[in-house]
C-alpha atoms as a PDB file:
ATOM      1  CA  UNK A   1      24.478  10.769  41.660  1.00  0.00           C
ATOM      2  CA  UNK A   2      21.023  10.287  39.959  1.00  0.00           C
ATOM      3  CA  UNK A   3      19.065  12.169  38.145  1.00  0.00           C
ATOM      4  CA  UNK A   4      16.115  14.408  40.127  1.00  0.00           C
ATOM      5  CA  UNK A   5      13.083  13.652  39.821  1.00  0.00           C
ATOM      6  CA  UNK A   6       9.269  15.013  40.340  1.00  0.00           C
ATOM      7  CA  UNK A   7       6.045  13.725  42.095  1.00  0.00           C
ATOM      8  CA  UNK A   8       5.104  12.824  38.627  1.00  0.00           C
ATOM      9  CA  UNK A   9       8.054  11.048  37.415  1.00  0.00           C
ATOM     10  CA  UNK A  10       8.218   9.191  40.639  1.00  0.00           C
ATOM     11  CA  UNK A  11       4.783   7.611  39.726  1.00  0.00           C
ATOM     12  CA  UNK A  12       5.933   6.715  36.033  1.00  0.00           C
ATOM     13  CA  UNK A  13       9.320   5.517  37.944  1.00  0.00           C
ATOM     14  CA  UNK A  14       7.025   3.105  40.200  1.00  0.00           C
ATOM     15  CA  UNK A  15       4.402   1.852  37.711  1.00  0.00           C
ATOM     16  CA  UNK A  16       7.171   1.080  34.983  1.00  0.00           C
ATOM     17  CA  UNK A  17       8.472  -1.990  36.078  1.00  0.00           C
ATOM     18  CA  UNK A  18       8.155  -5.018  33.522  1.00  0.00           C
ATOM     19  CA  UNK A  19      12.256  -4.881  34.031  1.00  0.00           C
ATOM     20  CA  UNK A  20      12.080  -5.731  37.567  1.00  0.00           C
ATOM     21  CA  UNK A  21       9.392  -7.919  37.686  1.00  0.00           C
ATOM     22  CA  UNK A  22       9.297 -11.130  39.645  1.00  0.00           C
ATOM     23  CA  UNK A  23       7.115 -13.949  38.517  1.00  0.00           C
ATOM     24  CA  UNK A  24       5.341 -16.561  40.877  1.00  0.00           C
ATOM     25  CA  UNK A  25       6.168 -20.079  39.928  1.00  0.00           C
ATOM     26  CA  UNK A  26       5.547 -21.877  43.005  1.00  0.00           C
ATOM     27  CA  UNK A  27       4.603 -21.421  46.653  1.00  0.00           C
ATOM     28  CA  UNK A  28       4.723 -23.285  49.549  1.00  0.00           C
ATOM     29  CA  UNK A  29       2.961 -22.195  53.006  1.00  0.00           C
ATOM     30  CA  UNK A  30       6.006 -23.026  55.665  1.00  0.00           C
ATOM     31  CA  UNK A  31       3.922 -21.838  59.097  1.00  0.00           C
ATOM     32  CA  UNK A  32       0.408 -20.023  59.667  1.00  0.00           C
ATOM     33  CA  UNK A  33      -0.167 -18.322  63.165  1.00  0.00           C
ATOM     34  CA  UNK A  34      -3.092 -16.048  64.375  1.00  0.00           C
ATOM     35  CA  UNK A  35      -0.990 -12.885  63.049  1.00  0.00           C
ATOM     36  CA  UNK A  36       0.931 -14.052  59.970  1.00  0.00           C
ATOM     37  CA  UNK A  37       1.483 -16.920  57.745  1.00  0.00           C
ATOM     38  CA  UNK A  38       5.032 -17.663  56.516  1.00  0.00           C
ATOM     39  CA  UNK A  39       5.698 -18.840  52.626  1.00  0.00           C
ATOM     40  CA  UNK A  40       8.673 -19.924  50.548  1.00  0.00           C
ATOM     41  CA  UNK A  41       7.713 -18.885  47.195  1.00  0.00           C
ATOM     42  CA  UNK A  42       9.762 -19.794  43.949  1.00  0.00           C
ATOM     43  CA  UNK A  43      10.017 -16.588  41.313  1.00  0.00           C
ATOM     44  CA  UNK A  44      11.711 -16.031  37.597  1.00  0.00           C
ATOM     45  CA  UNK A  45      12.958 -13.221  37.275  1.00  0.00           C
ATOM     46  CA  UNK A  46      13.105 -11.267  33.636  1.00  0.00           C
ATOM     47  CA  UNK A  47      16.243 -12.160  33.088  1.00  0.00           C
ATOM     48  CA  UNK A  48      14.494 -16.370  33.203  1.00  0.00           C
ATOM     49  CA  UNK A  49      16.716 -16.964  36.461  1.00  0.00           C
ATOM     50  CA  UNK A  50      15.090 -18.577  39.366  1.00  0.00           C
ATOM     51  CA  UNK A  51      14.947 -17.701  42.708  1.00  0.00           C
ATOM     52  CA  UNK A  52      13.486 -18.284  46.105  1.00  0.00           C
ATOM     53  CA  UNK A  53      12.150 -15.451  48.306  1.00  0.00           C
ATOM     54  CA  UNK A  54      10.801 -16.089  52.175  1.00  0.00           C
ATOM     55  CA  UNK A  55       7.199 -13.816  52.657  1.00  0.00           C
ATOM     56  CA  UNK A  56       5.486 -13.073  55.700  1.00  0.00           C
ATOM     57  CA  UNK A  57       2.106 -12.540  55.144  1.00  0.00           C
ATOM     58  CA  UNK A  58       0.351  -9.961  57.670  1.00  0.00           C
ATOM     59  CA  UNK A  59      -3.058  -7.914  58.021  1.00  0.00           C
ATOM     60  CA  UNK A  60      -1.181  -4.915  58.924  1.00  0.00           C
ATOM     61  CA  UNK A  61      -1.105  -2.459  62.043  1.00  0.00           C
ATOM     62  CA  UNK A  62      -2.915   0.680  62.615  1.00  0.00           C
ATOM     63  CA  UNK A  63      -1.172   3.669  65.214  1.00  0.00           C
ATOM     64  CA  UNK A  64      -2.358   6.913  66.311  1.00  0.00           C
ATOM     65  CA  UNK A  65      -0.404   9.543  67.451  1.00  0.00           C
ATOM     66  CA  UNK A  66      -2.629  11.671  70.053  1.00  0.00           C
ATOM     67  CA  UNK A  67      -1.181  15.077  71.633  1.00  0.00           C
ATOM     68  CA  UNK A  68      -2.518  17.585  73.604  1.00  0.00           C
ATOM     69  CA  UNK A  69      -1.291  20.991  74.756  1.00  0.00           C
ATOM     70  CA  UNK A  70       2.101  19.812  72.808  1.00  0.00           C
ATOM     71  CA  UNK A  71       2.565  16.540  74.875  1.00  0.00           C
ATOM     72  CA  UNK A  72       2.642  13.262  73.311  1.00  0.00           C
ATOM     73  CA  UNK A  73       0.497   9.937  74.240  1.00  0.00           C
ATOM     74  CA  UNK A  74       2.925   7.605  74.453  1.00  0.00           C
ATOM     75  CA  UNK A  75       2.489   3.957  75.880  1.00  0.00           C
ATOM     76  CA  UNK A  76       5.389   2.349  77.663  1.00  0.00           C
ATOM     77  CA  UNK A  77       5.116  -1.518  77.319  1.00  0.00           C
ATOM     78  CA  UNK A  78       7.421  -4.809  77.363  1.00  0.00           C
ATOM     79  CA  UNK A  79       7.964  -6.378  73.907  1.00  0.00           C
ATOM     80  CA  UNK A  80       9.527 -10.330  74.199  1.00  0.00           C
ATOM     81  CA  UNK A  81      11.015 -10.092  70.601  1.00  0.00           C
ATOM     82  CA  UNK A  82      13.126  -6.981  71.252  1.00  0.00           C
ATOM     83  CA  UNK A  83      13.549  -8.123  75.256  1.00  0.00           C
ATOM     84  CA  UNK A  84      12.958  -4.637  76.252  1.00  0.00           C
ATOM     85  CA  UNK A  85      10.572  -1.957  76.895  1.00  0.00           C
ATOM     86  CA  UNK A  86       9.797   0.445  74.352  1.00  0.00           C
ATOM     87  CA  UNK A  87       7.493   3.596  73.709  1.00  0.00           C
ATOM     88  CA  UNK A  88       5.023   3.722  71.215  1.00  0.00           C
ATOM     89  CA  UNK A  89       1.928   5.434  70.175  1.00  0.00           C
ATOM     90  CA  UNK A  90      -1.255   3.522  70.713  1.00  0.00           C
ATOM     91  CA  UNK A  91      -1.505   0.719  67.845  1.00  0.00           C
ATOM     92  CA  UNK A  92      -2.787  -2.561  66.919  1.00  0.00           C
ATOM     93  CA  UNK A  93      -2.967  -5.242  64.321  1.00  0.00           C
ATOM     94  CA  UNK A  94      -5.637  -4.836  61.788  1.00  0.00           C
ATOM     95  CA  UNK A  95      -8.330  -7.405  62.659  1.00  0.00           C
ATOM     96  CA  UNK A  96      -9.129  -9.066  58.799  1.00  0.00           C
ATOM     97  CA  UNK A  97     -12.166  -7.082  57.123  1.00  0.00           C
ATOM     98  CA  UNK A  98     -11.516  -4.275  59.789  1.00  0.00           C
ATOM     99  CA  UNK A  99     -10.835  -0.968  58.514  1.00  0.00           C
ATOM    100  CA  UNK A 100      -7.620   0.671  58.784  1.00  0.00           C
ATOM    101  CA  UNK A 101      -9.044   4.000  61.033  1.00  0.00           C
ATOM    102  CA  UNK A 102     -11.138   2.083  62.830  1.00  0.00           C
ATOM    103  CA  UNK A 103      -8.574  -0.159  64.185  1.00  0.00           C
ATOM    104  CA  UNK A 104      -6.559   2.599  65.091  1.00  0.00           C
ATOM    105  CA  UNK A 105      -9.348   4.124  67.346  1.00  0.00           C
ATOM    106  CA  UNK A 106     -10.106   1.189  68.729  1.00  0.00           C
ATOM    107  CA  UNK A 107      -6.597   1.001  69.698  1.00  0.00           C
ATOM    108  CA  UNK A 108      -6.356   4.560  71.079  1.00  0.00           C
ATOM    109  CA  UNK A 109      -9.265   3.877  72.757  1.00  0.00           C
ATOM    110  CA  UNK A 110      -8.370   0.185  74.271  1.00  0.00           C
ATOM    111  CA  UNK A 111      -4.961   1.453  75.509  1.00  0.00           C
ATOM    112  CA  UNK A 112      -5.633   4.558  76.876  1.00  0.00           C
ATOM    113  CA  UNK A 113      -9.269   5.488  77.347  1.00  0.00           C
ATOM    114  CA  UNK A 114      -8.873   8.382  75.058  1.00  0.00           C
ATOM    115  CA  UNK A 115     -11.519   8.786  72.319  1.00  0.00           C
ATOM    116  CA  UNK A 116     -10.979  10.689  69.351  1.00  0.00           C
ATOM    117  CA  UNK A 117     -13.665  13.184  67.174  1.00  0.00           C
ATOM    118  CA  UNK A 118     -11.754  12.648  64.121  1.00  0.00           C
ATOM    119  CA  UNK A 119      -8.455  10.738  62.541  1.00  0.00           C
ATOM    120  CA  UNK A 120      -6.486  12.211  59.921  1.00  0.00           C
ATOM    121  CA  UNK A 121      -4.524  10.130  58.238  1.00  0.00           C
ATOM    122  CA  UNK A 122      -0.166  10.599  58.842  1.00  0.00           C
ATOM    123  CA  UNK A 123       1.747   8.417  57.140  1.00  0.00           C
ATOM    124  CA  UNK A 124       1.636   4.971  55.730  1.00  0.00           C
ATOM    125  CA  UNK A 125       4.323   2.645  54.995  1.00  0.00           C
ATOM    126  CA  UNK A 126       6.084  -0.792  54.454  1.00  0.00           C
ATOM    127  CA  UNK A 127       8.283  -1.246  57.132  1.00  0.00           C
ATOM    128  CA  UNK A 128       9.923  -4.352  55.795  1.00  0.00           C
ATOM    129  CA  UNK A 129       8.738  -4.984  52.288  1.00  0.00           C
ATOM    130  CA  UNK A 130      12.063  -7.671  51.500  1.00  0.00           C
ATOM    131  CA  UNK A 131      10.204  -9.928  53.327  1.00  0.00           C
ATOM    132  CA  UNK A 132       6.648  -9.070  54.306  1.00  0.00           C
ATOM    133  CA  UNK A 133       3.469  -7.088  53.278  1.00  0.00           C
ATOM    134  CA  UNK A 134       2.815  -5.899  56.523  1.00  0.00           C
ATOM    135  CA  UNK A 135       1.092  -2.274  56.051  1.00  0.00           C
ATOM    136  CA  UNK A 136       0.909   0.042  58.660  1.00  0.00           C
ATOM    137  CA  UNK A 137      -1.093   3.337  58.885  1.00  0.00           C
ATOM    138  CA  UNK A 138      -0.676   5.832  61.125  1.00  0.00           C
ATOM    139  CA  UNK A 139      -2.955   8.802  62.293  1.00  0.00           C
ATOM    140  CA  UNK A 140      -3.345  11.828  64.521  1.00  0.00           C
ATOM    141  CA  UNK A 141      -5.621  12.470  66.267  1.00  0.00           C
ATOM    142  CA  UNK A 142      -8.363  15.640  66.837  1.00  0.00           C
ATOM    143  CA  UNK A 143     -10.736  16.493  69.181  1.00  0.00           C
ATOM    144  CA  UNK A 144      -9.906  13.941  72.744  1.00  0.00           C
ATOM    145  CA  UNK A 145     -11.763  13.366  75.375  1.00  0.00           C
ATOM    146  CA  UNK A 146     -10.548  10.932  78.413  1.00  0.00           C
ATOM    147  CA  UNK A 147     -12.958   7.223  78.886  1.00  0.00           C
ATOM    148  CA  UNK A 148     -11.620   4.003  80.394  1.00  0.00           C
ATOM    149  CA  UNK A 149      -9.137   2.396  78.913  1.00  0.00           C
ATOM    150  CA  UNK A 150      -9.516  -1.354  78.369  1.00  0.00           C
ATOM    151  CA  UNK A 151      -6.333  -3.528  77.335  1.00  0.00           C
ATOM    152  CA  UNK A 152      -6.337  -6.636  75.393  1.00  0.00           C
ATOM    153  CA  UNK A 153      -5.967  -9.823  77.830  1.00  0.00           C
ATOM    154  CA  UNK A 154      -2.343 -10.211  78.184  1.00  0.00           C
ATOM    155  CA  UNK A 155      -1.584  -6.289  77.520  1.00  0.00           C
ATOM    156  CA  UNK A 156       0.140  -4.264  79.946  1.00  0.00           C
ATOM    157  CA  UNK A 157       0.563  -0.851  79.241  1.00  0.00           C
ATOM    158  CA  UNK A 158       2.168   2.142  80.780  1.00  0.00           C
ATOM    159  CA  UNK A 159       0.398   5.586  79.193  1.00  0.00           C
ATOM    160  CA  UNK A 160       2.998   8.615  79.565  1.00  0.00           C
ATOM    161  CA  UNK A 161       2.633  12.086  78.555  1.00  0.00           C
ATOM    162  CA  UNK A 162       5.973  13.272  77.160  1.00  0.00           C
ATOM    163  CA  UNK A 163       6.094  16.561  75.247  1.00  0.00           C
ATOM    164  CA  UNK A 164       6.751  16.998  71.807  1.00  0.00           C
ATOM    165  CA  UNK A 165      10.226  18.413  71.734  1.00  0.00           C
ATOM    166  CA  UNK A 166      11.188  15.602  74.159  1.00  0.00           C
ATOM    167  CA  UNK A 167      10.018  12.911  72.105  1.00  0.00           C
ATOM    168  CA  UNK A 168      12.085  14.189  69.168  1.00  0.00           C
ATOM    169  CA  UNK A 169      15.168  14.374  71.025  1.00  0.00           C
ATOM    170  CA  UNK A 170      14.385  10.488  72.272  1.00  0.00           C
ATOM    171  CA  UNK A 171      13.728   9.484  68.761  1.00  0.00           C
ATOM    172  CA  UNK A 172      17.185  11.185  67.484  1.00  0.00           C
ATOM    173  CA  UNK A 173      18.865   9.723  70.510  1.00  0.00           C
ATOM    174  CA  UNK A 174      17.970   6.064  69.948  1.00  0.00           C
ATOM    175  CA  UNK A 175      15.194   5.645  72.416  1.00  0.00           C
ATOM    176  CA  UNK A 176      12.600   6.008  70.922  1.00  0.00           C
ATOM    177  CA  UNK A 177      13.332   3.679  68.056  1.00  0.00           C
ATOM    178  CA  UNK A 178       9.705   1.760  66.545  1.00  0.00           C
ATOM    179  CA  UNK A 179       8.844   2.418  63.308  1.00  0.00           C
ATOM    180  CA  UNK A 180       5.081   3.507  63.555  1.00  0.00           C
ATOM    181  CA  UNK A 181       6.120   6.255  66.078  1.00  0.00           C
ATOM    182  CA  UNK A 182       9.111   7.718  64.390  1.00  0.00           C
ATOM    183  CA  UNK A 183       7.439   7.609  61.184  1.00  0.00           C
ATOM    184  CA  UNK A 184       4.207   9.328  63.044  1.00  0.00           C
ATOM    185  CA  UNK A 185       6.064  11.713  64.833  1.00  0.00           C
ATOM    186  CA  UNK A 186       8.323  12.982  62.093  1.00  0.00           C
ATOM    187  CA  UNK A 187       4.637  13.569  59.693  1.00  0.00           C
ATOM    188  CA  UNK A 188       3.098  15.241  62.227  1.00  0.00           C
ATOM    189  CA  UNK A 189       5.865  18.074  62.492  1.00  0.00           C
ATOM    190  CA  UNK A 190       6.296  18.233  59.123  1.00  0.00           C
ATOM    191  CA  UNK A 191       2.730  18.427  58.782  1.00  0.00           C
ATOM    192  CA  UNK A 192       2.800  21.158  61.437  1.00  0.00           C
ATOM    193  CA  UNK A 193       0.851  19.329  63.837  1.00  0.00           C
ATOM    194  CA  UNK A 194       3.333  19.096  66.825  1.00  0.00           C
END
């Protein structure tokens, strides 16, 4: 077992890293899409050993986790790289220059017609940071009122009100199983705000 550590040795634990670092020695761009670009990229490590690492390169996602009366907006929708339907909080991918909260309403608003007053900030995390940069933000969200809602071309979207307590048990159960909304879900009761 380690030794325990504080908030503030966790930061000199993160920024001391000349041990671990990897240095760039080459890179070659393998595929580039409208999401993500995909690179090989040659590094040495400290110990002068080479090595090759595989990168996906993404803008990042924005989520918002909006509950009322201690229900949960959840949208039900098909996803062709899982082959299955899943649940998930409102969220999008970061359009480049776009601002992480904005994205996130836009998203809220796009998928279920609900507007927020204000966005607090969740949780923010790496979901996969072996092989890619994608960032994802999540937020809750105060003060709703109901407008249209206005998918993407191409979306369809289910929106289901599920309460709180239910959603946890899904999420321990397996079935509720994306990142954004665990990750959302599991902030906001810490954070007392389910």
């Amino acid at each position: 077992m380690g030794e325990t550590h504080g908030l503030e040795q966790i930061r000199r634990a993160l920024a001391d890293d000349a041990r671990l670092v990897e240095r760039v020695t080459g890179t070659e761009s393998s595929w580039e899409g409208r999401i993500f670009t995909a690179e090989r990229i040659e590094v040495e490590l400290a110990d002068g050993t080479r090595s090759w690492r595989e990168v996906v390169r993404h803008h990042g996602g924005a989520g918002v986790l909006a509950a009322l009366e201690g229900r949960v907006c959840l949208v039900r929708q098909y996803r062709v790289a899982l082959g299955h339907t899943t649940l998930e909080i409102p969220a999008g991918k970061v359009d480049p220059g776009e601002d992480r909260a904005t994205c996130a309403a836009r998203e809220l608003t796009e998928e279920t017609g609900l507007v927020a007053k204000r966005l607090e900030l969740l949780v923010e995390s790496y979901g996969a940071p072996g092989f890619t940069n994608e960032h994802t933000s999540v937020y809750f969200a105060h003060g709703l009122s109901q407008g249209p809602a206005s998918p993407d071309d191409g979306e369809l979207v289910d929106v289901l009100w599920v309460p709180a307590d239910d959603v946890l048990a899904a999420i321990r159960a397996g079935l509720i199983d994306d990142a954004k909304t665990v990750e959302g879900v599991l902030a906001a009761r810490a954070y007392g705000l389910l």
